[in-house]
Every structure is written in C-alpha cells, then in structure tokens.
PDB file of N, CA and C in Angstrom:
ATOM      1  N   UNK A   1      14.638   5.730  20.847  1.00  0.00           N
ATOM      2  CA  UNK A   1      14.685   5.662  19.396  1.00  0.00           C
ATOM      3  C   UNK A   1      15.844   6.525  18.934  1.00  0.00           C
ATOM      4  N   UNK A   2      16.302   6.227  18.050  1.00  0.00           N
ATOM      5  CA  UNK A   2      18.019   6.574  17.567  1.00  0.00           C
ATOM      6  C   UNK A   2      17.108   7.420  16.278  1.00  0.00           C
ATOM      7  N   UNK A   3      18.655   7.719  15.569  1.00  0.00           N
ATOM      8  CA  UNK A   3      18.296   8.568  14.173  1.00  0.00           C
ATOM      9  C   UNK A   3      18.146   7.626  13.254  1.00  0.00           C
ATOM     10  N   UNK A   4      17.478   8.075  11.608  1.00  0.00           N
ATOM     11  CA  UNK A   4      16.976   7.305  11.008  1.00  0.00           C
ATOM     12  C   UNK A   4      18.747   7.087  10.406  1.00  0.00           C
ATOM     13  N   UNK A   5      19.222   5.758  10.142  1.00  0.00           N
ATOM     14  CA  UNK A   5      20.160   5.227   9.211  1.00  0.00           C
ATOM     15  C   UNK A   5      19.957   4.859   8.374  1.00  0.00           C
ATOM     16  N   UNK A   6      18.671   3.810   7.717  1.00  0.00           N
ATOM     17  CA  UNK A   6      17.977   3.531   6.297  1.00  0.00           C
ATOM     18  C   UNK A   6      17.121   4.506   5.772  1.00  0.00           C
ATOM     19  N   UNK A   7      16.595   4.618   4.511  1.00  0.00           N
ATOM     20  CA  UNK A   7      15.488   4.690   4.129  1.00  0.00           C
ATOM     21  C   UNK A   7      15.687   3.671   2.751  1.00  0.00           C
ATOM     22  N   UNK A   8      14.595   3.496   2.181  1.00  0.00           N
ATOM     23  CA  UNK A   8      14.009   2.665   1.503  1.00  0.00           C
ATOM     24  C   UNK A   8      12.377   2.735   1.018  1.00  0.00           C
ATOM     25  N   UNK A   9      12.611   2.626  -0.621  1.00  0.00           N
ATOM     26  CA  UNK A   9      11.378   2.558  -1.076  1.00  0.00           C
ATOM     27  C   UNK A   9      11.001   1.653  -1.493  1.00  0.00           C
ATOM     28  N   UNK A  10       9.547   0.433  -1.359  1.00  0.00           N
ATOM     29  CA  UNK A  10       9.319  -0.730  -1.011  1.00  0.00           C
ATOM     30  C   UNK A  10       7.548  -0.622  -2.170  1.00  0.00           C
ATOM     31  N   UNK A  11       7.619  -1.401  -3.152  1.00  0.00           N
ATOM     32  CA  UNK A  11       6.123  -1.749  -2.852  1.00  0.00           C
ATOM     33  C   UNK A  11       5.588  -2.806  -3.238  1.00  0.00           C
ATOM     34  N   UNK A  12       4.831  -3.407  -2.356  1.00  0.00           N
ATOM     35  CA  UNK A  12       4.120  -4.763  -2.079  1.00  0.00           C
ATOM     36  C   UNK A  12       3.147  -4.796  -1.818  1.00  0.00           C
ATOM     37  N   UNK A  13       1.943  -5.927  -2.366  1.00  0.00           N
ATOM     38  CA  UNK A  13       0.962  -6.398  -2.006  1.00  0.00           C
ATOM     39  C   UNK A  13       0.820  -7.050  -0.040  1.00  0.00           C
ATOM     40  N   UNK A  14      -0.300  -6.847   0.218  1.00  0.00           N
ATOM     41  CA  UNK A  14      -0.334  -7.368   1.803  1.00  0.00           C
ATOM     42  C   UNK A  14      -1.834  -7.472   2.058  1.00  0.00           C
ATOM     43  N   UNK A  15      -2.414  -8.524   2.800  1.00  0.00           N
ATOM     44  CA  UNK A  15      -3.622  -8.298   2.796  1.00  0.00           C
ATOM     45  C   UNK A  15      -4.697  -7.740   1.802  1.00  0.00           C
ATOM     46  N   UNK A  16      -4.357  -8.078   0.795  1.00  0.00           N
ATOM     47  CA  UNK A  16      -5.583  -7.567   0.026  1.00  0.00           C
ATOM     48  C   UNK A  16      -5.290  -5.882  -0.870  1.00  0.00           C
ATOM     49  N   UNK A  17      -4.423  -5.673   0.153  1.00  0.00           N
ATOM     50  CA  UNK A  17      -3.843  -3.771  -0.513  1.00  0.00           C
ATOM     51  C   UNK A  17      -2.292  -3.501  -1.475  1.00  0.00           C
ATOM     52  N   UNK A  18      -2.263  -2.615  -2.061  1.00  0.00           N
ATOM     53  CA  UNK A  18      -0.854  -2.347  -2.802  1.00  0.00           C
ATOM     54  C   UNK A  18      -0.465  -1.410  -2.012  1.00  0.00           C
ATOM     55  N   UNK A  19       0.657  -1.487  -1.788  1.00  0.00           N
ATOM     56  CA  UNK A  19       1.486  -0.437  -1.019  1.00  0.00           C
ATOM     57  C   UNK A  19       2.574  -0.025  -1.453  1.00  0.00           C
ATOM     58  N   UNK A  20       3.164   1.236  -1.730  1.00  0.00           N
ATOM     59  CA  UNK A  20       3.940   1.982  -2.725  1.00  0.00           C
ATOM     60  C   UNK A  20       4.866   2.828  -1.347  1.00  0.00           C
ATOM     61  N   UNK A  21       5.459   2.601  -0.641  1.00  0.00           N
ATOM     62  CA  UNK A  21       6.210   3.489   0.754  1.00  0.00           C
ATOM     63  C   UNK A  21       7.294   3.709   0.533  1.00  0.00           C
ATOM     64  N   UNK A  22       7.444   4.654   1.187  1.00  0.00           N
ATOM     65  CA  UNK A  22       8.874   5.663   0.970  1.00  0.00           C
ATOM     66  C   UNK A  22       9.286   5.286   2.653  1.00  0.00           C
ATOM     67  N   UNK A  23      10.055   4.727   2.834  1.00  0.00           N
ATOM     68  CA  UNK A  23       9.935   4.435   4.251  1.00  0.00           C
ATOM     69  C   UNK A  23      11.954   4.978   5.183  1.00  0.00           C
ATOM     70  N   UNK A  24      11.378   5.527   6.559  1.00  0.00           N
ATOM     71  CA  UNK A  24      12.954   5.789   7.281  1.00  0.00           C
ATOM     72  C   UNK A  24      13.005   5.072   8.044  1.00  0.00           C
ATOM     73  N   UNK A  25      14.232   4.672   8.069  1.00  0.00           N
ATOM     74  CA  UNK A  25      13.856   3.508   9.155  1.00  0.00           C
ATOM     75  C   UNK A  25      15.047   3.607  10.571  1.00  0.00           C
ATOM     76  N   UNK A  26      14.922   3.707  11.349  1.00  0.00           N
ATOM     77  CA  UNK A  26      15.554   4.651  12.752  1.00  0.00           C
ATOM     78  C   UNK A  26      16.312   3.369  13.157  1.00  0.00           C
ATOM     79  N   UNK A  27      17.047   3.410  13.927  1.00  0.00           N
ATOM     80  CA  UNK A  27      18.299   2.847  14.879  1.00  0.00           C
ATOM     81  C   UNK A  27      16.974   2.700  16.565  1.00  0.00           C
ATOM     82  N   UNK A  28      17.052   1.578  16.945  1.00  0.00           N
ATOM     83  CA  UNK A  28      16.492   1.580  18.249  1.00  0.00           C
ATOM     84  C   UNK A  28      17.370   0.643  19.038  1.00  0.00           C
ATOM     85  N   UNK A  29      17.479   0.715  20.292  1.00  0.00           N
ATOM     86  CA  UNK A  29      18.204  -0.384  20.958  1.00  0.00           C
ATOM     87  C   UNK A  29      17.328  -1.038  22.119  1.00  0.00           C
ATOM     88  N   UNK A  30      17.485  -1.859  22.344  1.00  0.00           N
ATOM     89  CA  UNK A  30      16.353  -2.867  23.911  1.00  0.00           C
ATOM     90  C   UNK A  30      17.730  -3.956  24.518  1.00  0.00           C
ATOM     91  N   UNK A  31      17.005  -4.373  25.535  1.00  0.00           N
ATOM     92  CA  UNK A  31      18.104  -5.376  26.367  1.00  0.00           C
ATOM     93  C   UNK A  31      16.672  -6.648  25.931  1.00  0.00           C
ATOM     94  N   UNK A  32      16.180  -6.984  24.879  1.00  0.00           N
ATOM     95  CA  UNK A  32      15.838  -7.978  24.378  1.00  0.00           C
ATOM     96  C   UNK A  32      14.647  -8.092  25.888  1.00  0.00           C
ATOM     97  N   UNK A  33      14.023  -9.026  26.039  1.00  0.00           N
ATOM     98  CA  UNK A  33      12.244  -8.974  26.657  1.00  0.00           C
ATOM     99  C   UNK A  33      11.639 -10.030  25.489  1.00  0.00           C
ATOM    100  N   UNK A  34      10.557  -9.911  26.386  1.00  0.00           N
ATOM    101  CA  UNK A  34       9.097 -10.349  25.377  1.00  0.00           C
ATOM    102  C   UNK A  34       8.967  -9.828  23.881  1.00  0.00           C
ATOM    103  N   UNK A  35       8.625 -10.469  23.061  1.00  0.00           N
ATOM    104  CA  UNK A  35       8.305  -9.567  22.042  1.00  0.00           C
ATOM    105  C   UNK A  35       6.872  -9.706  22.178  1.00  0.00           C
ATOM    106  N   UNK A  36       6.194  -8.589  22.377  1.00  0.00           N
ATOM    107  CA  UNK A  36       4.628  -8.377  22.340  1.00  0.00           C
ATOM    108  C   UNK A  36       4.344  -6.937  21.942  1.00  0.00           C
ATOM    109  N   UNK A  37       4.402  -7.014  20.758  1.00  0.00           N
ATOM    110  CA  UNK A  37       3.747  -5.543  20.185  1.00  0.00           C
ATOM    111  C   UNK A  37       2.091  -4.656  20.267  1.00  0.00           C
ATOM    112  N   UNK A  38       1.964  -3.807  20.902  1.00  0.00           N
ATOM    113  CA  UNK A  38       1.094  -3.528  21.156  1.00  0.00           C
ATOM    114  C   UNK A  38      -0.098  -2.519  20.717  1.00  0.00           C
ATOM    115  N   UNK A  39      -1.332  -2.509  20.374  1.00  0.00           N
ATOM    116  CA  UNK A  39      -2.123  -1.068  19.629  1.00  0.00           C
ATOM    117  C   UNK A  39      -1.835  -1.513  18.496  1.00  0.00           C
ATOM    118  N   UNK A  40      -1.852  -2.914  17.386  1.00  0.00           N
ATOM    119  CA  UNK A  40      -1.672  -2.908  16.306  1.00  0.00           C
ATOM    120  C   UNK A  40      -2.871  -3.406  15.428  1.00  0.00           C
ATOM    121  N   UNK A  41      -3.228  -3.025  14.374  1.00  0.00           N
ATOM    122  CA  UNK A  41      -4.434  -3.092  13.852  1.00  0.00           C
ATOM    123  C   UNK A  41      -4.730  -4.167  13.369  1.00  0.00           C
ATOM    124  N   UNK A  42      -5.778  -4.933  12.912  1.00  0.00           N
ATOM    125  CA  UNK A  42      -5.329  -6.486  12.349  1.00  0.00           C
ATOM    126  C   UNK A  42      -4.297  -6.490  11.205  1.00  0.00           C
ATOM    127  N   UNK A  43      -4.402  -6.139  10.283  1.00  0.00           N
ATOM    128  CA  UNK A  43      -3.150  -5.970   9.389  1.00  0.00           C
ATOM    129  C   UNK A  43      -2.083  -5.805   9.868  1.00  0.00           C
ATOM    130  N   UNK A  44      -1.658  -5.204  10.636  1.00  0.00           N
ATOM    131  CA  UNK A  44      -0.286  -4.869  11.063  1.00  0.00           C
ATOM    132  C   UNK A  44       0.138  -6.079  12.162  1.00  0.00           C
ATOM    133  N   UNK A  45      -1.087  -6.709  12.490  1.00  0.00           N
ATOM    134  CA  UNK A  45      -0.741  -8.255  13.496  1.00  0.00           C
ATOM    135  C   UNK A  45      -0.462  -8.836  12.818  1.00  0.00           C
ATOM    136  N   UNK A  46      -1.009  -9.265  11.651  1.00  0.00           N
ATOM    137  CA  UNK A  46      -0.658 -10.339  10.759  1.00  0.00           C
ATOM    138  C   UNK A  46       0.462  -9.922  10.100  1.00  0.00           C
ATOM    139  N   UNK A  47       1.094  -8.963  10.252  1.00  0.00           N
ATOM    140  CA  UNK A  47       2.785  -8.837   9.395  1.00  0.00           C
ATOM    141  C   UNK A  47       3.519  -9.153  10.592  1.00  0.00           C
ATOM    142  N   UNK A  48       3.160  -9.897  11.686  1.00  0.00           N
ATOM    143  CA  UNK A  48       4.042 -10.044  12.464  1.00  0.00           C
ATOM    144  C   UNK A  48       3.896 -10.931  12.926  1.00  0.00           C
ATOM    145  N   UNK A  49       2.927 -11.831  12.794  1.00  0.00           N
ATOM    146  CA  UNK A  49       2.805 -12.911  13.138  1.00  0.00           C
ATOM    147  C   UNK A  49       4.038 -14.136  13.167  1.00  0.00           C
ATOM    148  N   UNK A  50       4.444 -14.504  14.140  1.00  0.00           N
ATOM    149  CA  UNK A  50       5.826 -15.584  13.976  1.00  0.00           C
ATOM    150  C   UNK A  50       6.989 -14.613  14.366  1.00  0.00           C
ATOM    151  N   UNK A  51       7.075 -13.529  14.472  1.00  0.00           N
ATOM    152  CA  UNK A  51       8.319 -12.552  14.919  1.00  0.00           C
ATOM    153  C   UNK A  51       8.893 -12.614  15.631  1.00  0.00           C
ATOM    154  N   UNK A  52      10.374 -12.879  16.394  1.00  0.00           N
ATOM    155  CA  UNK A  52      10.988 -13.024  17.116  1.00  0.00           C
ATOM    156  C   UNK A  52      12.483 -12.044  17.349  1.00  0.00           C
ATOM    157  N   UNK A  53      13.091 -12.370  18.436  1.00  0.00           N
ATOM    158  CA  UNK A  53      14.218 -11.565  18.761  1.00  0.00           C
ATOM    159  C   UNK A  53      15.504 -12.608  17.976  1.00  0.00           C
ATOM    160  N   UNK A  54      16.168 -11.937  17.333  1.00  0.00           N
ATOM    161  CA  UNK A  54      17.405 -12.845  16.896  1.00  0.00           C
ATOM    162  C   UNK A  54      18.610 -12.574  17.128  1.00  0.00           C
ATOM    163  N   UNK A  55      19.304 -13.320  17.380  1.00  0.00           N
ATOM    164  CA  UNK A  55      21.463 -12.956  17.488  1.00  0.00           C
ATOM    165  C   UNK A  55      21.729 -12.499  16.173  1.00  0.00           C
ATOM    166  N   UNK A  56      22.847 -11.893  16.045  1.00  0.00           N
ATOM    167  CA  UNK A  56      23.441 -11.378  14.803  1.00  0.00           C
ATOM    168  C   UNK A  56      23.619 -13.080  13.807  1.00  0.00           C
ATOM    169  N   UNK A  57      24.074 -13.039  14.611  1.00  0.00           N
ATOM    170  CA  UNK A  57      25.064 -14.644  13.634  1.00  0.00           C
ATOM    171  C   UNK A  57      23.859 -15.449  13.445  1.00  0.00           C
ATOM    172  N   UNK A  58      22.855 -16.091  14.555  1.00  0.00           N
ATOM    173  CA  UNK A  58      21.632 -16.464  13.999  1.00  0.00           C
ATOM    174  C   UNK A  58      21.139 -15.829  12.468  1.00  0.00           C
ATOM    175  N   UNK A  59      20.641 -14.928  12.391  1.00  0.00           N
ATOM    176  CA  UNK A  59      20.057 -13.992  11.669  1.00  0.00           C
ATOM    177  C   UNK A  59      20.887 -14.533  10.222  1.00  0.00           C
ATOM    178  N   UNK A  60      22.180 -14.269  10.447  1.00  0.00           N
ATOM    179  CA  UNK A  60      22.904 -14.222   8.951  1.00  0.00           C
ATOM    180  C   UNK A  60      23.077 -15.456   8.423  1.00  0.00           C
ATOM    181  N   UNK A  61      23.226 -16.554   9.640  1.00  0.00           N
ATOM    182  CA  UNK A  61      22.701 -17.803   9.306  1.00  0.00           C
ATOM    183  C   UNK A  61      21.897 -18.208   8.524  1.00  0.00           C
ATOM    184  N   UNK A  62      20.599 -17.651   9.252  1.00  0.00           N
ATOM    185  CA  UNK A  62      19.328 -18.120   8.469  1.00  0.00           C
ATOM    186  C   UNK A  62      18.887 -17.636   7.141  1.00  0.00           C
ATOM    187  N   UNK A  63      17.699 -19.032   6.480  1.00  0.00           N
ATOM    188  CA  UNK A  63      17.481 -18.077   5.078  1.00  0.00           C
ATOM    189  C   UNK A  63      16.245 -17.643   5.306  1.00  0.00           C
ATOM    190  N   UNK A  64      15.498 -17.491   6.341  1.00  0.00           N
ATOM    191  CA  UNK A  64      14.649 -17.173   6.554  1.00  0.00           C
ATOM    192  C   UNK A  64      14.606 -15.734   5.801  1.00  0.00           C
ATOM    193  N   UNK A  65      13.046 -15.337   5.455  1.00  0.00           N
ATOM    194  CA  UNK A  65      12.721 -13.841   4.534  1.00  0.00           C
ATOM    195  C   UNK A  65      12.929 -12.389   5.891  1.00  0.00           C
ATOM    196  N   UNK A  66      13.491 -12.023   5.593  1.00  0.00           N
ATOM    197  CA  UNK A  66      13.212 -10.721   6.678  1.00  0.00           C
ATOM    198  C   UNK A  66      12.861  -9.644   6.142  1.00  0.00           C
ATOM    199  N   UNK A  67      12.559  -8.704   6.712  1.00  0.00           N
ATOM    200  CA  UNK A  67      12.368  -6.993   6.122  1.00  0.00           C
ATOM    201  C   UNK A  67      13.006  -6.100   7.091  1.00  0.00           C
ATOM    202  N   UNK A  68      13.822  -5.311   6.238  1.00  0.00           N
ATOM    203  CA  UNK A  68      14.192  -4.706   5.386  1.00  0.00           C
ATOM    204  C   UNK A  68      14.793  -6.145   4.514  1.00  0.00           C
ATOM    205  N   UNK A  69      14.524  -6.211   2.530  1.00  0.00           N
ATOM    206  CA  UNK A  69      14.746  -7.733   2.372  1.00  0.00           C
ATOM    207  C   UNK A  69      16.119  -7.361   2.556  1.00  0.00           C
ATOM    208  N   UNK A  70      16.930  -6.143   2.792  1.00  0.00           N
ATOM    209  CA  UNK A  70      18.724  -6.453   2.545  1.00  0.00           C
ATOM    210  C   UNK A  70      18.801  -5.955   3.835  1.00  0.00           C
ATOM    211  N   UNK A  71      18.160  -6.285   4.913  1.00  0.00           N
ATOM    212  CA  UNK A  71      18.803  -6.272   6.219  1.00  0.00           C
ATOM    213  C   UNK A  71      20.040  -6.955   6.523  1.00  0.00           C
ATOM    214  N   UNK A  72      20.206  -8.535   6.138  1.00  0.00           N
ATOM    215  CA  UNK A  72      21.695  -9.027   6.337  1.00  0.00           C
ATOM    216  C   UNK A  72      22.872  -8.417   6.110  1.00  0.00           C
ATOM    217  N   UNK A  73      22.706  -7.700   4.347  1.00  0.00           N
ATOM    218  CA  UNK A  73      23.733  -7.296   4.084  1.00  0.00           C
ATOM    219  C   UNK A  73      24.045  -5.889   5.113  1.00  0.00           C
ATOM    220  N   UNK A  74      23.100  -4.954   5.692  1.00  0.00           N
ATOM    221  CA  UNK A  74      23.414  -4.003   6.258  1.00  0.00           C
ATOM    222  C   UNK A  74      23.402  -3.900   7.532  1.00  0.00           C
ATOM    223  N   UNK A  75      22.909  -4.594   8.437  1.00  0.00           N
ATOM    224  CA  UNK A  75      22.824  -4.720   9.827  1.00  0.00           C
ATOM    225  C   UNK A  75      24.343  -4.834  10.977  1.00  0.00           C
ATOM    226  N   UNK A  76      25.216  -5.835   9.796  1.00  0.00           N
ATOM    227  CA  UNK A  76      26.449  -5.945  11.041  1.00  0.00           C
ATOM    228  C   UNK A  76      27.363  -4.792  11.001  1.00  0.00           C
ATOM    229  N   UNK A  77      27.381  -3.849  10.211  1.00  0.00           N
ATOM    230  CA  UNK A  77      27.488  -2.245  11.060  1.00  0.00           C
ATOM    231  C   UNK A  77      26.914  -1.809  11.829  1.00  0.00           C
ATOM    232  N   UNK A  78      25.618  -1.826  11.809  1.00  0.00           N
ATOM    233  CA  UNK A  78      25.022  -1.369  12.667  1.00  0.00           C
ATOM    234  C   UNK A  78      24.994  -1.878  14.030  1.00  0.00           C
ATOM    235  N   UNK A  79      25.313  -3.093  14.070  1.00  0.00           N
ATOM    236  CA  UNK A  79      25.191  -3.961  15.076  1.00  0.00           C
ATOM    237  C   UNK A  79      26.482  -3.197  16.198  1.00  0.00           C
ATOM    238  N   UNK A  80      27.367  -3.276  15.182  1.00  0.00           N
ATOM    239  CA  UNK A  80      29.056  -2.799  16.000  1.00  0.00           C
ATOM    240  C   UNK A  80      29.095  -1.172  16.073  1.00  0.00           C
ATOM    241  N   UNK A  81      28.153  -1.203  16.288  1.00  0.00           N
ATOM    242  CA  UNK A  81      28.722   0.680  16.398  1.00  0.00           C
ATOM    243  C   UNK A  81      28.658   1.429  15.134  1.00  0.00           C
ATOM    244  N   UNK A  82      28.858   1.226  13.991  1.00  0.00           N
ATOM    245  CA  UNK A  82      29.081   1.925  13.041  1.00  0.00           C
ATOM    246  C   UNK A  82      27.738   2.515  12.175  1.00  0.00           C
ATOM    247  N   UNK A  83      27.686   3.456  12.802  1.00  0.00           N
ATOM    248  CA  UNK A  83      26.406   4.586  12.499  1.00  0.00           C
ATOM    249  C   UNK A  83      25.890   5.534  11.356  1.00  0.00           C
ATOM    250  N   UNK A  84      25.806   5.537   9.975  1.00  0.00           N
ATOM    251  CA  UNK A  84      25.690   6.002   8.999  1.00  0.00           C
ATOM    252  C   UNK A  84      25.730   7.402   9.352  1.00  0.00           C
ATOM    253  N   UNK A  85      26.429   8.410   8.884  1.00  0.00           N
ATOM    254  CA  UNK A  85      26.382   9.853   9.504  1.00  0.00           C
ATOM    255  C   UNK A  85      24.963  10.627   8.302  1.00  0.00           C
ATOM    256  N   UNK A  86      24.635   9.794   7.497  1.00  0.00           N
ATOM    257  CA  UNK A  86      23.540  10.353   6.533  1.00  0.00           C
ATOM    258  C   UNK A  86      22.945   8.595   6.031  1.00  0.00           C
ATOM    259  N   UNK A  87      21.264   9.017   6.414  1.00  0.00           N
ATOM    260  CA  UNK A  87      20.805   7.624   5.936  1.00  0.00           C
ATOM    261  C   UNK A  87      21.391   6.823   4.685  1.00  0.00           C
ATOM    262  N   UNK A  88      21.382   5.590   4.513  1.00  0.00           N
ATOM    263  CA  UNK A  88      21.675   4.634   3.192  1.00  0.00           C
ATOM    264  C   UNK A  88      20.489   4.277   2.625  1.00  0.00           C
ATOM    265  N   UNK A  89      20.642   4.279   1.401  1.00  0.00           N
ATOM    266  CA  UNK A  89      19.161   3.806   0.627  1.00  0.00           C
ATOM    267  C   UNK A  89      19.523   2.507   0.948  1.00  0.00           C
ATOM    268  N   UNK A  90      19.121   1.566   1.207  1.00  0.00           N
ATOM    269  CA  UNK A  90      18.572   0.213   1.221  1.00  0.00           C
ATOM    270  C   UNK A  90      17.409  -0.513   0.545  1.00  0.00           C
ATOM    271  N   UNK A  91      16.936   0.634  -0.621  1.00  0.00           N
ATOM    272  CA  UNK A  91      15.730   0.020  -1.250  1.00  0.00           C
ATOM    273  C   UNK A  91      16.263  -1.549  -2.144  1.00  0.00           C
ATOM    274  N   UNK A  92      15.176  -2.249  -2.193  1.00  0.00           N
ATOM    275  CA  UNK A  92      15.385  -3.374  -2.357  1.00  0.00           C
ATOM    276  C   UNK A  92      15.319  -3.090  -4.341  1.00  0.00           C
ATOM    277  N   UNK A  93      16.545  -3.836  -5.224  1.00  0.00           N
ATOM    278  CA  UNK A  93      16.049  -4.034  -6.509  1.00  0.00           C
ATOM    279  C   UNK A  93      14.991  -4.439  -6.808  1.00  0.00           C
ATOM    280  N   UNK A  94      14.780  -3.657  -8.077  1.00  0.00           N
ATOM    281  CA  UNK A  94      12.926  -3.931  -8.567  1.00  0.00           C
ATOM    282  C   UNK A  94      13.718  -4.999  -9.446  1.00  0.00           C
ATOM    283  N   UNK A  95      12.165  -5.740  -9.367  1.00  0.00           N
ATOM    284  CA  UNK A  95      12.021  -6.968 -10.729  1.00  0.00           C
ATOM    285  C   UNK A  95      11.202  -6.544 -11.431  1.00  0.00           C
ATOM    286  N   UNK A  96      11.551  -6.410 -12.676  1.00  0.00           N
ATOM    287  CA  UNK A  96      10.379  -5.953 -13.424  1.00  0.00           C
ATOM    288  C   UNK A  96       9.874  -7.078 -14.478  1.00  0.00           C
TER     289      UNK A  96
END
C-alpha cells in the first residue's frame, strides 16, 4: 500500500443507509490476479458486485459509473508515475 494521493468527501445513500465520509484514498499497485475480495460484510459485497480489473484506455473509454466518480479525470497520472507530493481533493461536485 502506497501513500494516500486523494482524499475526498462523498455522501450517498447505499443499502438502506446515508453515508456522509471524509475518505483517503492510498496509491496500491498488483500484477493484476483474480479479483476476489475477501472478509467483506454483506454491504460491502454488494458495492462490488460486477467489479473487475481494467486497462487505462479501457477505463477512459468506457461510460461505465466508477468510484472515485472523477477517477478518469485523475488516474492517468497516477497511472505514469506522477505522484501527488500532498493529497488532491477529488471530492465529487454537490448537486444541490
């Protein structure tokens, strides 16, 4: 697990609950595998349900919904090396 480069404050309905999070969100790297997440509670299965490993260019391709919702715009730094030396807010605009 790397240092945190995002944070972001997020809040959404899920299952039945409101959620108001202040959230950091860390740099990790893998040589890609299975995705099988493990020790997760039913709620936290069902936010993942359908989850997969993606290519950069896939990803920016697609319109598929992701989270963080402005991951596209911030990811292909991250992708290439380029490491925030102090996290970026990435909170998503409120609609009010």
């Amino acid at each position: 697990m790397g240092p945190v480069i995002w944070t972001q404050h997020v809040q959404f309905d899920f299952g039945g609950y409101h959620f108001d999070s202040n959230e950091k969100i860390h740099v990790a790297w893998c040589d890609g595998g299975d995705y099988r997440p493990q020790h997760l509670e039913a709620l936290e299965a069902a936010a993942f349900l359908g989850a997969h490993w993606w290519g950069l260019d896939e990803l920016l391709a697609s319109d598929e919904p992701v989270l963080p919702t402005l991951l596209r715009e911030h990811l292909p730094p991250i992708v290439a090396g380029d490491l925030p030396g102090v996290p970026i807010d990435i909170s998503p605009v409120a609609l009010d």
